[in-house]
C-alpha atoms as a PDB file:
ATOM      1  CA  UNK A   1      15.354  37.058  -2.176  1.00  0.00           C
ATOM      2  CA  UNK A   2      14.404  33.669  -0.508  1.00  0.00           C
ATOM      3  CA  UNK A   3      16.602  32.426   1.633  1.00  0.00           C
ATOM      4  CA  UNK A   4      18.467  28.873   0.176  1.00  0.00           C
ATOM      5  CA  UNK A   5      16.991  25.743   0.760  1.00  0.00           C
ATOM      6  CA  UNK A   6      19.040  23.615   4.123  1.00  0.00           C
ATOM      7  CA  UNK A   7      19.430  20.049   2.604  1.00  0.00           C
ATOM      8  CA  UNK A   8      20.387  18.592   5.763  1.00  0.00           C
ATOM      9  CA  UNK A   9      16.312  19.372   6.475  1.00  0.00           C
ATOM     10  CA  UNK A  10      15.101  16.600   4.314  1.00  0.00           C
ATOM     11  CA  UNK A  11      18.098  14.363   5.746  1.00  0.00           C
ATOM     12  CA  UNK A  12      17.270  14.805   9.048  1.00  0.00           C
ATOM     13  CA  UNK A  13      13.906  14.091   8.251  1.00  0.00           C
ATOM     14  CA  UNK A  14      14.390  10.864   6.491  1.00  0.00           C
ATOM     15  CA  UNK A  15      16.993   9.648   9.613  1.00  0.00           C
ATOM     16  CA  UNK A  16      13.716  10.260  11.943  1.00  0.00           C
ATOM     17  CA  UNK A  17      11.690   7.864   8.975  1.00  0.00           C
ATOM     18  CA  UNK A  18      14.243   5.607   9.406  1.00  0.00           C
ATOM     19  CA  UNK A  19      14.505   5.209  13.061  1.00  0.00           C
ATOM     20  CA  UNK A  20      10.867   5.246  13.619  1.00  0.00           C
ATOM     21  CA  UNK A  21      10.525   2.247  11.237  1.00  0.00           C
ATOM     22  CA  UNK A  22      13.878   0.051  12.533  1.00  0.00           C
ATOM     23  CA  UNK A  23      13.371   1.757  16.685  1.00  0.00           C
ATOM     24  CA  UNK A  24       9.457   1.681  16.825  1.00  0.00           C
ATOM     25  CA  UNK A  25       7.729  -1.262  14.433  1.00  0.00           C
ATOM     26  CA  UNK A  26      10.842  -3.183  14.180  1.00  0.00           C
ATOM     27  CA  UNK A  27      10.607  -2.986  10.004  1.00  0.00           C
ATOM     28  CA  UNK A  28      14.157  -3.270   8.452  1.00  0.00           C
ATOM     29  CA  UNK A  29      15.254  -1.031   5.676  1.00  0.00           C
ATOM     30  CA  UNK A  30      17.989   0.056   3.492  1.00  0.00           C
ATOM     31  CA  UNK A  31      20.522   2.877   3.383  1.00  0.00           C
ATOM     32  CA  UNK A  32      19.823   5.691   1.320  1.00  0.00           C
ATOM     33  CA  UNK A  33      17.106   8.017   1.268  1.00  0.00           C
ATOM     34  CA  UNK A  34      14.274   8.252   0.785  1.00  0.00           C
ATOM     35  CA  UNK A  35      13.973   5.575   3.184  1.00  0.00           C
ATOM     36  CA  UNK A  36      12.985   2.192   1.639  1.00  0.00           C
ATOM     37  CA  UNK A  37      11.408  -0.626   3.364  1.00  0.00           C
ATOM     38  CA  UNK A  38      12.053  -4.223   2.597  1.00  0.00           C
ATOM     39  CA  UNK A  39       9.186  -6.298   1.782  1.00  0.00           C
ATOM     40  CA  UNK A  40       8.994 -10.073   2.176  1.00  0.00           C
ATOM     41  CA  UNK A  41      10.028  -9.775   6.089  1.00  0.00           C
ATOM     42  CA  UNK A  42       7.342  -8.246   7.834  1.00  0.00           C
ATOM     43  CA  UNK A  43       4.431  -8.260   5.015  1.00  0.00           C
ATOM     44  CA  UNK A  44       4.409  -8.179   1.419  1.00  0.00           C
ATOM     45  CA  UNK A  45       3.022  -5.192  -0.839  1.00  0.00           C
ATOM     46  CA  UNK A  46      -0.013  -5.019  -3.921  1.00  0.00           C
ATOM     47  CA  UNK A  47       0.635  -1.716  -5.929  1.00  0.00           C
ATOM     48  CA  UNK A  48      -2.402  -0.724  -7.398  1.00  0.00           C
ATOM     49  CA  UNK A  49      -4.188   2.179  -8.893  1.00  0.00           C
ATOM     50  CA  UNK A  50      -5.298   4.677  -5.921  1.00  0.00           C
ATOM     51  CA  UNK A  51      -8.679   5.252  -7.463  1.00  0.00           C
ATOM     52  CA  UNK A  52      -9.281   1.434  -7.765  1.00  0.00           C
ATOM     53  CA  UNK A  53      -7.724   0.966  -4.700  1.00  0.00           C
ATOM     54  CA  UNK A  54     -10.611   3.473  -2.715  1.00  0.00           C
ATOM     55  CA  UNK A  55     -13.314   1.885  -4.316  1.00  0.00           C
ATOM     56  CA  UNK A  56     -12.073  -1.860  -3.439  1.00  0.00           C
ATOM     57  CA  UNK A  57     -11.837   0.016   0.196  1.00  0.00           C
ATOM     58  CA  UNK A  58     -15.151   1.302   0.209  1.00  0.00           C
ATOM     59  CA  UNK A  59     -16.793  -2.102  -0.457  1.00  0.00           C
ATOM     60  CA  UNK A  60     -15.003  -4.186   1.674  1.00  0.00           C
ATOM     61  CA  UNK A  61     -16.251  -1.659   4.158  1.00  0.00           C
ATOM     62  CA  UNK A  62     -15.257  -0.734   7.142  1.00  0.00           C
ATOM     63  CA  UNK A  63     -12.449  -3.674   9.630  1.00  0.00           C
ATOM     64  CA  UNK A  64     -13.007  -2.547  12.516  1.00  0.00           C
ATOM     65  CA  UNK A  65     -16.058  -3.940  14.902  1.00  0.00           C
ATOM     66  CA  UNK A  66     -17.989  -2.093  16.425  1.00  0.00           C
ATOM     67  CA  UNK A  67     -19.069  -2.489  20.390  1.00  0.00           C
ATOM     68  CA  UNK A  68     -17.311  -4.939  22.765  1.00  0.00           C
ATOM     69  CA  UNK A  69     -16.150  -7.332  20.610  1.00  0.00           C
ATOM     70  CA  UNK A  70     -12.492  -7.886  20.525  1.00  0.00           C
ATOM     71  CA  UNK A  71     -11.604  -4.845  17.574  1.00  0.00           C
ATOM     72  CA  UNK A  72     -10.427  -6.123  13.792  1.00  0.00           C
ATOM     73  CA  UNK A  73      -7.395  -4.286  13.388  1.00  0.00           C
ATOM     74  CA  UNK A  74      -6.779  -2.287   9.942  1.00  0.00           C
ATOM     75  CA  UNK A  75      -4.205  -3.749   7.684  1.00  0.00           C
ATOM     76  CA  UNK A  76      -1.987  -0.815   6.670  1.00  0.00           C
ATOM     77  CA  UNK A  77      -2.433   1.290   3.657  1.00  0.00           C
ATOM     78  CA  UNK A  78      -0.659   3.962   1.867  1.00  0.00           C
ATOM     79  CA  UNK A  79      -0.818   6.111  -1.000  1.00  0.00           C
ATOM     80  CA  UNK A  80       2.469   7.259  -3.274  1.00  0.00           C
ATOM     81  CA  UNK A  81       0.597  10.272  -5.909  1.00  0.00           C
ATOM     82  CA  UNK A  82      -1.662   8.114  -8.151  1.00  0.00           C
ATOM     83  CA  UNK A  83      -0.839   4.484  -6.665  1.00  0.00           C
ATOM     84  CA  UNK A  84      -2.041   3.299  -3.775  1.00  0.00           C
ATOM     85  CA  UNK A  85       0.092   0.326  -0.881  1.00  0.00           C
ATOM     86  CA  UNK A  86      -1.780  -2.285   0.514  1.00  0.00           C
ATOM     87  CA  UNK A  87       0.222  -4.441   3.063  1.00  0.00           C
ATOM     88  CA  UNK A  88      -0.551  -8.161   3.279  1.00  0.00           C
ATOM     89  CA  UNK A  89       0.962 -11.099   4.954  1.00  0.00           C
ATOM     90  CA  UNK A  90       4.436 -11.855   3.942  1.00  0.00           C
ATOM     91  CA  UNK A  91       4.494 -14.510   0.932  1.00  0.00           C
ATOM     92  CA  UNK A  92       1.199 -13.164  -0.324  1.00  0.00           C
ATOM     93  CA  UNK A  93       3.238 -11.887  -3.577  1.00  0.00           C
ATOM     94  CA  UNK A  94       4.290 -15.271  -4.096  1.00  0.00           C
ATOM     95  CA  UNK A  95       0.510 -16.403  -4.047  1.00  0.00           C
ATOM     96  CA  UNK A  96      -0.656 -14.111  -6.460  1.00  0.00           C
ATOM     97  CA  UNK A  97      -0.284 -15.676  -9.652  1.00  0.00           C
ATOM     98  CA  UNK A  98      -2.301 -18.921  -8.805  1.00  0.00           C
ATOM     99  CA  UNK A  99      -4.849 -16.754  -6.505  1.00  0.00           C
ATOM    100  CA  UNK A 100      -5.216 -15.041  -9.512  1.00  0.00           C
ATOM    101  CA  UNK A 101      -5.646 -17.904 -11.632  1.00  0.00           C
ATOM    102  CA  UNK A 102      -8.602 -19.136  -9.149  1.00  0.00           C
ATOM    103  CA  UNK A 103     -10.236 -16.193  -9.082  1.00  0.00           C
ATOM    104  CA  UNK A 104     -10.426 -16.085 -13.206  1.00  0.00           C
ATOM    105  CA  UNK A 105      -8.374 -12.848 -13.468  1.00  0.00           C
ATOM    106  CA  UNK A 106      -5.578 -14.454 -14.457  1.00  0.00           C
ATOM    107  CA  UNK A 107      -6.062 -13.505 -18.371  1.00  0.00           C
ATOM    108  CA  UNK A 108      -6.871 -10.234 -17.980  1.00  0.00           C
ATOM    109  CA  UNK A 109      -3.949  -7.709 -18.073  1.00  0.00           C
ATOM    110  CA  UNK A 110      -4.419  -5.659 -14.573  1.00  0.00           C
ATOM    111  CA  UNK A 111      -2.747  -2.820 -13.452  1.00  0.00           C
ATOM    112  CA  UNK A 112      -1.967  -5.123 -10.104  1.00  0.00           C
ATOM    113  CA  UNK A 113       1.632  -5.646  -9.025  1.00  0.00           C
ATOM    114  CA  UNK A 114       2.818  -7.866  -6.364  1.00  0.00           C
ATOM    115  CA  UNK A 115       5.879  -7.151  -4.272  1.00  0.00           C
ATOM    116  CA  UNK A 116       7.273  -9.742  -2.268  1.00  0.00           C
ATOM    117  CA  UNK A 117      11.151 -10.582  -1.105  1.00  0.00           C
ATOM    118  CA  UNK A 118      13.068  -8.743  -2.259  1.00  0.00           C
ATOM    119  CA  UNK A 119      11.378  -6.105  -3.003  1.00  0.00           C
ATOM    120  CA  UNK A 120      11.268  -2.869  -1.596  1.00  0.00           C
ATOM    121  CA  UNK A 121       8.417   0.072  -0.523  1.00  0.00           C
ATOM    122  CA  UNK A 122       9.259   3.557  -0.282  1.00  0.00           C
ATOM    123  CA  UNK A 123       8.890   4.377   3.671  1.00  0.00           C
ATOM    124  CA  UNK A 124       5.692   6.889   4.109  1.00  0.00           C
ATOM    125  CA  UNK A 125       6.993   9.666   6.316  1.00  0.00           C
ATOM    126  CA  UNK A 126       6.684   8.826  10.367  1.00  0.00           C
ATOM    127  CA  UNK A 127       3.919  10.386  12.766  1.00  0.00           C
ATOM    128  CA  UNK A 128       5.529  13.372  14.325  1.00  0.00           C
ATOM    129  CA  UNK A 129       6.719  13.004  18.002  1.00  0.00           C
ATOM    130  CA  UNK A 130       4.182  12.948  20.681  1.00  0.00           C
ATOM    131  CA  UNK A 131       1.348  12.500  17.761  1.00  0.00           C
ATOM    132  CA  UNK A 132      -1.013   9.612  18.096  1.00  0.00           C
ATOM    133  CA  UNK A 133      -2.429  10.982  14.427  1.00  0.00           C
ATOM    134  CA  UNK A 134      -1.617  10.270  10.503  1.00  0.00           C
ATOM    135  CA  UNK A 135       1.743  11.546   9.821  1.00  0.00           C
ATOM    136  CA  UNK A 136       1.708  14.909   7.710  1.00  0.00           C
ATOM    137  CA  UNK A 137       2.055  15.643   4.242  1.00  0.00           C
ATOM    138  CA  UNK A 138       5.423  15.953   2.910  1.00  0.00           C
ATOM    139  CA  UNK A 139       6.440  19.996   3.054  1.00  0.00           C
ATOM    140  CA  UNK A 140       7.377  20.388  -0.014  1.00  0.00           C
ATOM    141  CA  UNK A 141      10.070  22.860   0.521  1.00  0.00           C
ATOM    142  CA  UNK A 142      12.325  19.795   2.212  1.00  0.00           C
ATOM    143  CA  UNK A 143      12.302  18.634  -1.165  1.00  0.00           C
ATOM    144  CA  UNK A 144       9.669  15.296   0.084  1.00  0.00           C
ATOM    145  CA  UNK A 145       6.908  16.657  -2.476  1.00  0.00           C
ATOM    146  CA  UNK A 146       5.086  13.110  -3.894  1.00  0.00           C
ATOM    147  CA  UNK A 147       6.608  10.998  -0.829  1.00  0.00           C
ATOM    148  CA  UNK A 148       4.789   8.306  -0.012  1.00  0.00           C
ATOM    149  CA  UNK A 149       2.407   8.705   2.959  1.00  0.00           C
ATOM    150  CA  UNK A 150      -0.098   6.771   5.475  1.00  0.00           C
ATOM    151  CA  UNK A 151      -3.679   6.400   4.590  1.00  0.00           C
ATOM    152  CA  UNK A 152      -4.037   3.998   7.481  1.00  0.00           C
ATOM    153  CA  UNK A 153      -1.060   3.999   9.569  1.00  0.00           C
ATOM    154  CA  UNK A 154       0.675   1.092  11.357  1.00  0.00           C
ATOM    155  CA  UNK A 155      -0.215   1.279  15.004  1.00  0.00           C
ATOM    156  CA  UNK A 156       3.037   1.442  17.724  1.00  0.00           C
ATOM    157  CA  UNK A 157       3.062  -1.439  19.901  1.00  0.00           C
ATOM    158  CA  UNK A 158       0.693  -4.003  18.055  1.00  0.00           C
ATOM    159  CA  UNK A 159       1.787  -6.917  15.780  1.00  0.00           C
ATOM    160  CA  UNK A 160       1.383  -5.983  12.020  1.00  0.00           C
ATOM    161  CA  UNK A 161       0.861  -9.464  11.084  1.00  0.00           C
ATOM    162  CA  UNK A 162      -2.517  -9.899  13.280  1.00  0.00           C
ATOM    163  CA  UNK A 163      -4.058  -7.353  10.662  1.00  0.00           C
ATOM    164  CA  UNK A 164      -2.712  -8.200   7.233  1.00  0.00           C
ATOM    165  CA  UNK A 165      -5.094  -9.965   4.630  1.00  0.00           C
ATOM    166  CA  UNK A 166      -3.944 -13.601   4.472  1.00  0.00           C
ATOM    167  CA  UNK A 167      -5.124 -16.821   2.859  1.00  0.00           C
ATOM    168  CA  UNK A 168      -5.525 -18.438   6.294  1.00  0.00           C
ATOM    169  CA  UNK A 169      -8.492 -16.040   6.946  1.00  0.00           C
ATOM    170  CA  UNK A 170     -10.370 -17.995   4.071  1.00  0.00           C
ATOM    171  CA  UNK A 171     -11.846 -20.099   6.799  1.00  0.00           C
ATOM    172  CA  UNK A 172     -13.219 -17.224   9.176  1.00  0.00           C
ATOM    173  CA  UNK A 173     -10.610 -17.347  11.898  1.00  0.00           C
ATOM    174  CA  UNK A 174      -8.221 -14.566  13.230  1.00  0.00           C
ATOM    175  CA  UNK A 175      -8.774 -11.552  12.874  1.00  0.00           C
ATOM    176  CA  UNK A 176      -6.855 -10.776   9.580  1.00  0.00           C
ATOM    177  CA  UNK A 177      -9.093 -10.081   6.678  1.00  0.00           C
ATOM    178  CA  UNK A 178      -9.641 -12.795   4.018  1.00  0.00           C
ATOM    179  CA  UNK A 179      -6.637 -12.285   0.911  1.00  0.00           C
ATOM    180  CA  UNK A 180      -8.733 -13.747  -1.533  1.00  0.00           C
ATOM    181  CA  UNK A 181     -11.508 -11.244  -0.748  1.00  0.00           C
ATOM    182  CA  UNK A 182      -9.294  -8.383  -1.176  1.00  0.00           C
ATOM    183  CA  UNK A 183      -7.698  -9.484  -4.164  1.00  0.00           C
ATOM    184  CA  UNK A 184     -10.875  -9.721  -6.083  1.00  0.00           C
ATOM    185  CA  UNK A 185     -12.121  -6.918  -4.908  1.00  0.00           C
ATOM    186  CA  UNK A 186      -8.849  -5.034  -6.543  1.00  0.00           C
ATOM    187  CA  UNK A 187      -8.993  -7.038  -9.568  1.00  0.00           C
ATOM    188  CA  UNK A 188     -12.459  -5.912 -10.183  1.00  0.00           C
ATOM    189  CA  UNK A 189     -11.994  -1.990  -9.607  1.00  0.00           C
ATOM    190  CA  UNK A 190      -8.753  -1.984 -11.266  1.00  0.00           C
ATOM    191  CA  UNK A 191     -10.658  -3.548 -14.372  1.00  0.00           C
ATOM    192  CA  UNK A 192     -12.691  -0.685 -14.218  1.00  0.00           C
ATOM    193  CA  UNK A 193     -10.834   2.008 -13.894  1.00  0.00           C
ATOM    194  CA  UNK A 194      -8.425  -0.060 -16.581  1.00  0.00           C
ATOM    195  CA  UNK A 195     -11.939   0.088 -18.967  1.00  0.00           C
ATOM    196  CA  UNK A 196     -12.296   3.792 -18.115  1.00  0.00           C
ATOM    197  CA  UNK A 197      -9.214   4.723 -19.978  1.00  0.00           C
ATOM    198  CA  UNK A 198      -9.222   6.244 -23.197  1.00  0.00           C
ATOM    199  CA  UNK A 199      -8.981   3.615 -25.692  1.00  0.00           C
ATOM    200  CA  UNK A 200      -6.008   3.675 -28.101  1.00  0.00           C
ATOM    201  CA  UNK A 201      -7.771   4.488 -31.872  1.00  0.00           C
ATOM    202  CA  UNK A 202      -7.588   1.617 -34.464  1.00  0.00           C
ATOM    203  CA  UNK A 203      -4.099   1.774 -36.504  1.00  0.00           C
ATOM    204  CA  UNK A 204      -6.810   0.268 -39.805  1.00  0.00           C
ATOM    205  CA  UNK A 205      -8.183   3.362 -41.459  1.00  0.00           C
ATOM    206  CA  UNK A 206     -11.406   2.694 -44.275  1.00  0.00           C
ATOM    207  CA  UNK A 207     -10.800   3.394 -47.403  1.00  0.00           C
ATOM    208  CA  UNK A 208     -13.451   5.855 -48.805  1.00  0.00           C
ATOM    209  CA  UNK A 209     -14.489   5.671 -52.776  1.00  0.00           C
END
C-alpha cells in the first residue's frame, strides 16, 4: 500500500518559490499558492502558444554575443503545459494594442495575450539551493504536475529590466532586445500555428437532387 501523500511537501515547496522570488530577485507576489507573481512592477507578460512561441525564438536567434563584447542578456522565458511566458518591460501590455495596430496585426484574431498591472503570472518553481542550473520539473507526487517552469531563467544578482524587450531598443541602444521585433515575430508564428488548426466544417450543407 503506498504510503499517503505529506501536503505540507508541496507547501513547503511553494514558501521556498516564494522567498526566492520576494528574498533573491526582489519580485513581489501574492498570498496563496501556487505562488503568483504580479506583473506590471518588475516587467509585463505576452501569453502565447508554446509552439509559436519556439519558433518566434528560433528566428530571432540566439541574445547573447559572442566573444568580448559586453554579453546581451536573455529576457526571461517560461513555459506553463502548452503556453509559453515571455517577460518584457513593464507597460509593454499597455503598448500592445497600438504596436499591434502598426505592425498590421491588429485585425487578425491572435492567440496573443498581454498581461500588464494588475495582472498576475503563476511563479515557475525556484532553482534548487546551491544550483546555478534551470530549476527542475515539478515532481509530480507534491501535487506541482503542469506548474509553470523556466525555459530561460532570471539570473540572481542582475537587473531584469536591462534584458527585457522594450520599445526604446527600436533605435539600437541598450542592450534589451527590440519589442516591436519580438512582437511580430509572435504575431507571425502564432498565425501559423492559428492556420494549422483544424478548421471548423461549414454549418451550409448542399442540397443534392
Amino acid at each position: 500500500m503506498p504510503s499517503p501523500r505529506r501536503p505540507l511537501e508541496a507547501g513547503g515547496t511553494w514558501e521556498r518559490v516564494r522567498w526566492w522570488y520576494e528574498s533573491v530577485l526582489g519580485w513581489p507576489t501574492v498570498p496563496g499558492a501556487p505562488v503568483r507573481l504580479r506583473a506590471g512592477v518588475r516587467f509585463d507578460v505576452l501569453d502565447v502558444p508554446a509552439e509559436a512561441g519556439h519558433a518566434a525564438l528560433e528566428r530571432l536567434g540566439p541574445t547573447r554575443r559572442p566573444g568580448p563584447a559586453p554579453r546581451r542578456p536573455c529576457f526571461p522565458v517560461a513555459v506553463r503545459g502548452e503556453r509559453m511566458l515571455l517577460l518584457v518591460a513593464a507597460g509593454g501590455a499597455e503598448e500592445m494594442p497600438g504596436l499591434l495596430e502598426w505592425l498590421e496585426w491588429g485585425s487578425l484574431p491572435l492567440d496573443l495575450t498581454a498581461i500588464g498591472a494588475g495582472g498576475l503570472m503563476e511563479a515557475p518553481l525556484a532553482p534548487e539551493p546551491g544550483s546555478t542550473g534551470l530549476p527542475p520539473r515539478p515532481p509530480g507526487r507534491d501535487g506541482l504536475q503542469g506548474a509553470a517552469v523556466w525555459l530561460r531563467a532570471p539570473e540572481p544578482g542582475c537587473e531584469v529590466e536591462a534584458s527585457l524587450p522594450t520599445l526604446s531598443a527600436m533605435g539600437g541602444t541598450g542592450t534589451a532586445p527590440d519589442l516591436a521585433r519580438l512582437v511580430r515575430t509572435l504575431a507571425t508564428q502564432c498565425h501559423r500555428v492559428r492556420l494549422s488548426l483544424p478548421q471548423p466544417s461549414s454549418p451550409f450543407v448542399a442540397r443534392v437532387g
